[in-house]
Protein backbone atom coordinates (compact mmCIF):
# COMPACT_ATOMS: atom_id res chain seq x y z
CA UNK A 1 92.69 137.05 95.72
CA UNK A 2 91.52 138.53 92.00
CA UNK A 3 93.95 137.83 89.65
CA UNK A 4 95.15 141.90 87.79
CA UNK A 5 94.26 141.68 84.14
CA UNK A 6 97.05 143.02 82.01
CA UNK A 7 96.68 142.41 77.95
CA UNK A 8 99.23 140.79 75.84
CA UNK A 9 100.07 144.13 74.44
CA UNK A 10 99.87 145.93 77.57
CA UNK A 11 102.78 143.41 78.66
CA UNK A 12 104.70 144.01 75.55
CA UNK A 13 104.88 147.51 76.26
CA UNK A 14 105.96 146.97 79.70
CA UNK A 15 108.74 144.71 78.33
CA UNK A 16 109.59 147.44 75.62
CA UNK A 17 110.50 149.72 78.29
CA UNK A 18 112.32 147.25 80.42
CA UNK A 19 115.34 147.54 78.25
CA UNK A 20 117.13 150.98 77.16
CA UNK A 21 120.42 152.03 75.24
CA UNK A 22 123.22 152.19 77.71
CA UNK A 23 126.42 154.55 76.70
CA UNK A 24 129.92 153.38 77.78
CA UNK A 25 128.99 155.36 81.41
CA UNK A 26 125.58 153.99 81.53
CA UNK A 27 124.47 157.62 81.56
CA UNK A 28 120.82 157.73 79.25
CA UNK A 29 121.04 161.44 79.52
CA UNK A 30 124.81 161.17 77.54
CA UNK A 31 124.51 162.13 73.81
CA UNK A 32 125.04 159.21 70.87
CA UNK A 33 128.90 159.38 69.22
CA UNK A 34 129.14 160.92 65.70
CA UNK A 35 128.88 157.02 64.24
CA UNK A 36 125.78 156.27 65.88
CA UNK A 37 124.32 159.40 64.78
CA UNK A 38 125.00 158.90 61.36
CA UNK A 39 122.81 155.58 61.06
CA UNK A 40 119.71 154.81 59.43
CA UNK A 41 116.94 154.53 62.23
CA UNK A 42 113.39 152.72 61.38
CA UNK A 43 110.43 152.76 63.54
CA UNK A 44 106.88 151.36 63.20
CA UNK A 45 104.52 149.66 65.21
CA UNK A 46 104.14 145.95 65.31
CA UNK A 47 102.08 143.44 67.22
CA UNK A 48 100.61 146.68 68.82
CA UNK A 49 103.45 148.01 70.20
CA UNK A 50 106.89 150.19 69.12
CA UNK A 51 109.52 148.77 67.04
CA UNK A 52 112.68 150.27 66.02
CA UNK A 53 115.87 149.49 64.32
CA UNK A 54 119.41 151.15 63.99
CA UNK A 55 121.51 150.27 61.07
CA UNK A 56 125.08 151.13 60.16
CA UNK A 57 126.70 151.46 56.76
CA UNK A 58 123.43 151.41 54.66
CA UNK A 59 122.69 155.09 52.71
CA UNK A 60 119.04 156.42 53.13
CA UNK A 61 117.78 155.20 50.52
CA UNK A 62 119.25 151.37 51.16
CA UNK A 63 117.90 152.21 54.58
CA UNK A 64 114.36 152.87 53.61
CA UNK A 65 114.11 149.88 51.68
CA UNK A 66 115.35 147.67 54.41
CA UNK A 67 112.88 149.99 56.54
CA UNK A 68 110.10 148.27 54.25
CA UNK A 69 111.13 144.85 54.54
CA UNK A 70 110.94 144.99 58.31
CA UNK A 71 107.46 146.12 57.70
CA UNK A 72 106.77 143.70 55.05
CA UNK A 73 107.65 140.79 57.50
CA UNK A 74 105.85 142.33 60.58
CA UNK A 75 102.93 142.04 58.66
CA UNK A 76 103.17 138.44 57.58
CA UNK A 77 103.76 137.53 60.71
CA UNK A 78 101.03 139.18 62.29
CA UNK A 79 99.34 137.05 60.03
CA UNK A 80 100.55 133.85 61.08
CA UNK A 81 101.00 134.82 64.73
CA UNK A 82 98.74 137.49 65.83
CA UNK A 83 95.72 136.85 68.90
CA UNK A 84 94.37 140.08 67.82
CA UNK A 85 93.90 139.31 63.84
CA UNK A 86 90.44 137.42 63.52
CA UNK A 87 91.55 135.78 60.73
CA UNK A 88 95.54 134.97 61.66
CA UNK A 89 96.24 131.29 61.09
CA UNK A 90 96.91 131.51 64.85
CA UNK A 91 92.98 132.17 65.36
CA UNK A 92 91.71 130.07 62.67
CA UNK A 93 93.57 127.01 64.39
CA UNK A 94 92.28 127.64 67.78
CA UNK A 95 89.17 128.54 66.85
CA UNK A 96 88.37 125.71 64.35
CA UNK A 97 90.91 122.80 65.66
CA UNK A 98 92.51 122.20 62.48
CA UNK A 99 94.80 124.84 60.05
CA UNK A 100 94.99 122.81 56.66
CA UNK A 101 97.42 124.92 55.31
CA UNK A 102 100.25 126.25 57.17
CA UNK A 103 102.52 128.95 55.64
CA UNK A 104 106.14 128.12 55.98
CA UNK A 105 106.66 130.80 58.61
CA UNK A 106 103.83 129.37 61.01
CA UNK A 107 105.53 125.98 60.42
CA UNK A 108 109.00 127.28 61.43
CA UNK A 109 107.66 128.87 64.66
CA UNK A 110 105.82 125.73 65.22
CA UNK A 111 108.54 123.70 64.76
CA UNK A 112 111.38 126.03 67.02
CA UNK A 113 108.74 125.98 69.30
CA UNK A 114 107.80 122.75 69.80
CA UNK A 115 111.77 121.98 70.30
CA UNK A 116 112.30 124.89 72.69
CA UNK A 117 109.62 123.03 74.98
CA UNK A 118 111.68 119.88 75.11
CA UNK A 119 114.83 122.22 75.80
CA UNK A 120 113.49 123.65 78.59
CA UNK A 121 111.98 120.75 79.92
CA UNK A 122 108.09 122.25 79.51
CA UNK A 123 109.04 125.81 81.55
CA UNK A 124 108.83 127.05 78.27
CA UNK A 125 104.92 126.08 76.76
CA UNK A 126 102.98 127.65 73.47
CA UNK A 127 99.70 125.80 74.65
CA UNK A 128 99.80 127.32 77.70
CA UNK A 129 97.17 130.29 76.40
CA UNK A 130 93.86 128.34 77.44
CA UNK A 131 94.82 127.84 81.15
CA UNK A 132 95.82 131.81 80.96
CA UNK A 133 92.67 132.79 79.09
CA UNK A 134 90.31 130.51 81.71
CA UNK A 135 92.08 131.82 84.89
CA UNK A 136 91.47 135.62 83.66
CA UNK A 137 88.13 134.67 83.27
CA UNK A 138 87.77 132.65 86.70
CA UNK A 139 89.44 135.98 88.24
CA UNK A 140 90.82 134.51 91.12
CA UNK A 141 93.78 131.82 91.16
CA UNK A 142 92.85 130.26 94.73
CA UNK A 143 91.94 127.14 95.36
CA UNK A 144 93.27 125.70 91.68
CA UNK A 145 94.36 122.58 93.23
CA UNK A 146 91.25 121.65 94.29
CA UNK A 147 89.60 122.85 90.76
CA UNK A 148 89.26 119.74 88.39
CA UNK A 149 88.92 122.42 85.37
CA UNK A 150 92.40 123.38 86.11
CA UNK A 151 93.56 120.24 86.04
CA UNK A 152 92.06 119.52 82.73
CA UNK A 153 93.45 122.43 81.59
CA UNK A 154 97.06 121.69 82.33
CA UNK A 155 96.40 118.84 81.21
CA UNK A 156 95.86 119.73 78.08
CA UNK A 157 99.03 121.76 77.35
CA UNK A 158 100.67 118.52 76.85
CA UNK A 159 102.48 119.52 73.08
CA UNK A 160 101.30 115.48 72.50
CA UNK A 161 97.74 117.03 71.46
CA UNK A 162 99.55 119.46 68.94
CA UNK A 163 98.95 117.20 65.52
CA UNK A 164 101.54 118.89 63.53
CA UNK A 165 101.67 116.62 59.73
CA UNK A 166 100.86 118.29 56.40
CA UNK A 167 98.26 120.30 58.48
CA UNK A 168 98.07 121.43 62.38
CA UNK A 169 95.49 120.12 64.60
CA UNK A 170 94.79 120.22 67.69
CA UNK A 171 93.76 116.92 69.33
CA UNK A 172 92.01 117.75 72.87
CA UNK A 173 89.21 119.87 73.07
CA UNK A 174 90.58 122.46 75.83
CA UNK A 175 94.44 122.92 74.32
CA UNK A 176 94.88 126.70 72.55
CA UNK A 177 98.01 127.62 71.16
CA UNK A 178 100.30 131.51 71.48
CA UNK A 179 102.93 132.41 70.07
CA UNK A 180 103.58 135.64 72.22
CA UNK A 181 106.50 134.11 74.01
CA UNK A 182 108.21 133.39 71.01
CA UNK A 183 106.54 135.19 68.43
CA UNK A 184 108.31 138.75 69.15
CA UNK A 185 112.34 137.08 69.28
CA UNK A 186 111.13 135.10 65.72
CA UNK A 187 110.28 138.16 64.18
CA UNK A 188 113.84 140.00 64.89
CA UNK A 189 115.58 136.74 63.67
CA UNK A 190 113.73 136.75 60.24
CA UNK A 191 113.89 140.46 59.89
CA UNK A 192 117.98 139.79 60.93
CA UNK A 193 118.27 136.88 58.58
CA UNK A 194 116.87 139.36 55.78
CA UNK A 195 119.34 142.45 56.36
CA UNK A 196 122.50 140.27 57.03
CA UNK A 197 120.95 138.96 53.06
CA UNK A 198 121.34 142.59 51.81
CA UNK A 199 124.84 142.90 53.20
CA UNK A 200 123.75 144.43 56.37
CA UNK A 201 126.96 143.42 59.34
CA UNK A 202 125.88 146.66 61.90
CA UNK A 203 122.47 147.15 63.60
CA UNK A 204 120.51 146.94 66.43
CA UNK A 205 117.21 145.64 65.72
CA UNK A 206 114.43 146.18 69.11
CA UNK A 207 111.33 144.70 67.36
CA UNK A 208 109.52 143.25 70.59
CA UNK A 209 112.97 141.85 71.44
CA UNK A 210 115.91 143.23 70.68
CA UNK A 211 118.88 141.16 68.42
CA UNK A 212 122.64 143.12 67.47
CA UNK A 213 123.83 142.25 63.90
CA UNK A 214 127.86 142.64 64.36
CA UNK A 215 129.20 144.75 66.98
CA UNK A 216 128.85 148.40 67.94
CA UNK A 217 130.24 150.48 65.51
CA UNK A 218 132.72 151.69 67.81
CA UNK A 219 134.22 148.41 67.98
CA UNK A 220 132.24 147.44 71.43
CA UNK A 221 129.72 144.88 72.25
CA UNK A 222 126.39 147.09 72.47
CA UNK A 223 125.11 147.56 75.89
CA UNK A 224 121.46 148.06 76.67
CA UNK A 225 120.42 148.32 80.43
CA UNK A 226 117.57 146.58 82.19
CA UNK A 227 114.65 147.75 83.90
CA UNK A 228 113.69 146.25 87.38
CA UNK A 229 110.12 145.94 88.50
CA UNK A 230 108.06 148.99 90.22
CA UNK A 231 108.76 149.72 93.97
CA UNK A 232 106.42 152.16 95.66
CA UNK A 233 105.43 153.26 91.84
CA UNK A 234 109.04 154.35 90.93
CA UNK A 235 111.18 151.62 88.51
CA UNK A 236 114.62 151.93 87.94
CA UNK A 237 117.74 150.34 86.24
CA UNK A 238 118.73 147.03 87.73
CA UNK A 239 121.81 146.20 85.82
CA UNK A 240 122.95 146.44 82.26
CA UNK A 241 124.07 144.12 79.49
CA UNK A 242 126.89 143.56 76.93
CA UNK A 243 126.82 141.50 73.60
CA UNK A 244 127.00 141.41 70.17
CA UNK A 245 126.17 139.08 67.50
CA UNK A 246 123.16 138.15 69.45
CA UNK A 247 119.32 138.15 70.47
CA UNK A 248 118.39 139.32 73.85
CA UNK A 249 115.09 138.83 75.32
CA UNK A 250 113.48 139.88 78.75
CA UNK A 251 110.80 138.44 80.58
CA UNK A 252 109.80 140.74 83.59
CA UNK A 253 107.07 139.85 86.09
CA UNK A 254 105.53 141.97 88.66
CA UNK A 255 104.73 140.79 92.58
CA UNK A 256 100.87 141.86 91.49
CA UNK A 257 100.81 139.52 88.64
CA UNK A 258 100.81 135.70 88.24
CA UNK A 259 102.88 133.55 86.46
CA UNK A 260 101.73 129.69 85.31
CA UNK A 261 104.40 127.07 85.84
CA UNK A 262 103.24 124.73 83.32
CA UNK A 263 105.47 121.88 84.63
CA UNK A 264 104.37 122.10 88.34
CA UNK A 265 100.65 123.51 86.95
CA UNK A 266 100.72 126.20 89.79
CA UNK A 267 100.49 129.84 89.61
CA UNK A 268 102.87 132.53 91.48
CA UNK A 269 103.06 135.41 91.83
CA UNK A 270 107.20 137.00 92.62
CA UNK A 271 108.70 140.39 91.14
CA UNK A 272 111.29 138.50 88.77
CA UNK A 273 113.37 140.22 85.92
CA UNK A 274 114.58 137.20 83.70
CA UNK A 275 117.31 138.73 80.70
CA UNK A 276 118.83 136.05 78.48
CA UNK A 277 121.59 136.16 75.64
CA UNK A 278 121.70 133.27 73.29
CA UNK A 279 124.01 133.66 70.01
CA UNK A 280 121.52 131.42 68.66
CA UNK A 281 119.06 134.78 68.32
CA UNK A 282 116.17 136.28 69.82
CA UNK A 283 113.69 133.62 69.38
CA UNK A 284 115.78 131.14 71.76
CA UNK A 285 116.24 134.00 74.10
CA UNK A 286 112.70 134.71 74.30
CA UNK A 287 111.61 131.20 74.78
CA UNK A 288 114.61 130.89 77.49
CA UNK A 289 113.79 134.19 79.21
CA UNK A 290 109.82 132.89 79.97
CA UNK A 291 111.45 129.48 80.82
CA UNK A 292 113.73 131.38 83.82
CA UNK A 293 110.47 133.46 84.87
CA UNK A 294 108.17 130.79 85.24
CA UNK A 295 110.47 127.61 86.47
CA UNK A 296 111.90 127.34 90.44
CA UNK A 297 115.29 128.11 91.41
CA UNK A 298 116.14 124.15 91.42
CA UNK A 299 115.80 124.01 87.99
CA UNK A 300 117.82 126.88 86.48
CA UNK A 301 121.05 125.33 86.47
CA UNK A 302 119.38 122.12 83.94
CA UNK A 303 118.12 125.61 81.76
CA UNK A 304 121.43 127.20 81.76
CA UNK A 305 122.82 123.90 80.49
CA UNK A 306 120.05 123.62 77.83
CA UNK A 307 120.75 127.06 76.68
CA UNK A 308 124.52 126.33 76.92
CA UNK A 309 124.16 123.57 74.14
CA UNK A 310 123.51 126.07 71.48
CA UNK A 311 126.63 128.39 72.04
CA UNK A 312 127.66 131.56 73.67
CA UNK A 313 124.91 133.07 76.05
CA UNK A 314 124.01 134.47 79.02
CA UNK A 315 121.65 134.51 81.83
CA UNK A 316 120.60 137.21 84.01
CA UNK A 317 117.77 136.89 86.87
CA UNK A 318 116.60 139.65 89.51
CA UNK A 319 114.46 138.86 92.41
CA UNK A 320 112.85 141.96 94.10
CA UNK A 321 115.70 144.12 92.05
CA UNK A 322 118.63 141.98 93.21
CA UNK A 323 120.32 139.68 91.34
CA UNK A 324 119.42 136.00 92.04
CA UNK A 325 121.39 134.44 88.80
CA UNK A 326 124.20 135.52 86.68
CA UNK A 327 126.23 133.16 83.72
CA UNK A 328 128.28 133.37 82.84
């Protein structure tokens, strides 16, 4: 069975579009109130894909500025983060083993990350890229159990090899690091932790994932509404999802597509829609929403506790477009 390629970015488009602004009727087609209209909207293009942001109470000029600092960080982190920058500390590590100096932001990710893998019991893994980027290349996933390169591989994803000191190395010959699970919910949480600095309490930030500063103007939890995955070529709106003060992340997976389980070391391959809240912000989301995509159904219930730990949140999960999971 040959394994679809789909790029990184390719997938971070699809996720872009898995989530859209939902009006008090859920009607898209329904026109934005007089408060929303009067707010200071950003876009650009990070990581290779749209970004936008939406923020209340700032005048244009404020708004432009914070419009620049959103770029400003996108930048640094592609830096840090980015598989498509040669020269990214991200490359440089997996490329040469060892990163001597890591900025302060790649040692936060790092750090979040390395602790989000012990939260969700492995489901969640940043050195799972080298299994990914060897089955691509192998094209096919049968017969992995019987493949003593996978096994090494898997293997190798263990976050014991991750050296992580004064400098980052990487201890077995076969583990590669990414950040694209992560990276996208980190960036909305810096560029959150930045505006709520400038006295920013309204906005809706979608910058890979999407994270609400405050409530909706209109004195509402925002409400965005979720995508399912393609039937017969047509997609269409699963559900929808209220919250404020909060990062939201989805992780969708089509039937066509596989999906490592880093704990088991299989591959699958299931249409699953995995949307998670966490008032922590968007990075835990994102790490939480890959953990519910990837893991079995026995083990949800030990991630929803995990998540649980770190405050208000939610979990929603569609299987083939119906709902499989909801908490609360």
């Amino acid at each position: 069975m040959a394994v679809s390629r789909i790029t990184r970015r390719n997938f971070l488009r699809a996720g872009a579009a898995a989530l859209l602004p939902c009006f008090p009727s859920c009607d898209r087609r329904k026109p934005p109130t007089t408060a929303a209209a009067e707010a200071f909207h950003w876009s650009g293009i990070g990581f290779g894909i749209d970004m936008s942001m939406e923020i209340h109470g700032v005048d244009r000029g404020k708004g432009e500025r914070l419009g620049t600092t959103c770029e400003d960080t996108i930048r640094s982190l592609e830096q840090a983060f980015s598989l498509y920058q040669e020269n990214s500390e991200l490359r440089i590590l997996n490329r040469e083993r060892v990163l001597r100096h890591p900025s302060p932001l790649f040692r936060e990710l790092l750090t979040l990350s390395l602790d989000l893998h012990r939260r969700t019991s492995g489901s969640f893994n940043p050195a799972v890229h080298g299994a990914w980027q060897w089955l691509q290349e192998r094209g096919s996933s049968d017969g992995l159990a019987d493949d003593p390169q996978w096994s090494k591989l898997i293997a190798a994803t263990d976050p014991k090899f991750i050296d992580f000191s004064s400098a980052v190395r990487l201890r077995h010959p076969l583990t590669q690091l990414s950040m694209n699970a992560i990276g996208q919910g980190f960036l909305a949480d810096t560029v959150a932790a930045r505006l709520r600095a400038e006295g920013v309490t309204t906005a809706m930030l979608h910058l890979g994932e999407s994270l609400a500063i405050g409530s909706h103007p209109e004195g509402r939890p925002w409400r965005l509404a979720v995508m399912g995955t393609p039937v017969d070529g047509e997609t269409d709106l699963v559900g929808s999802i209220e919250f404020a003060d909060a990062g939201l992340a989805v992780s969708a997976n089509e039937a066509d597509r596989i999906l490592i389980d880093p704990v088991a070391g299989r591959v699958h391959r299931r249409a699953r829609v995995a949307a998670v809240v966490s008032a922590e912000g968007a990075a835990v989301a994102d790490a939480f929403a890959t953990a519910f995509g990837a893991a079995p159904r026995d083990e949800w219930k030990c991630l929803v506790s995990s998540l649980e730990e770190g405050g208000a949140s939610q979990v929603h999960v569609w299987e083939n477009n119906v709902p499989a999971l909801r908490k609360p």
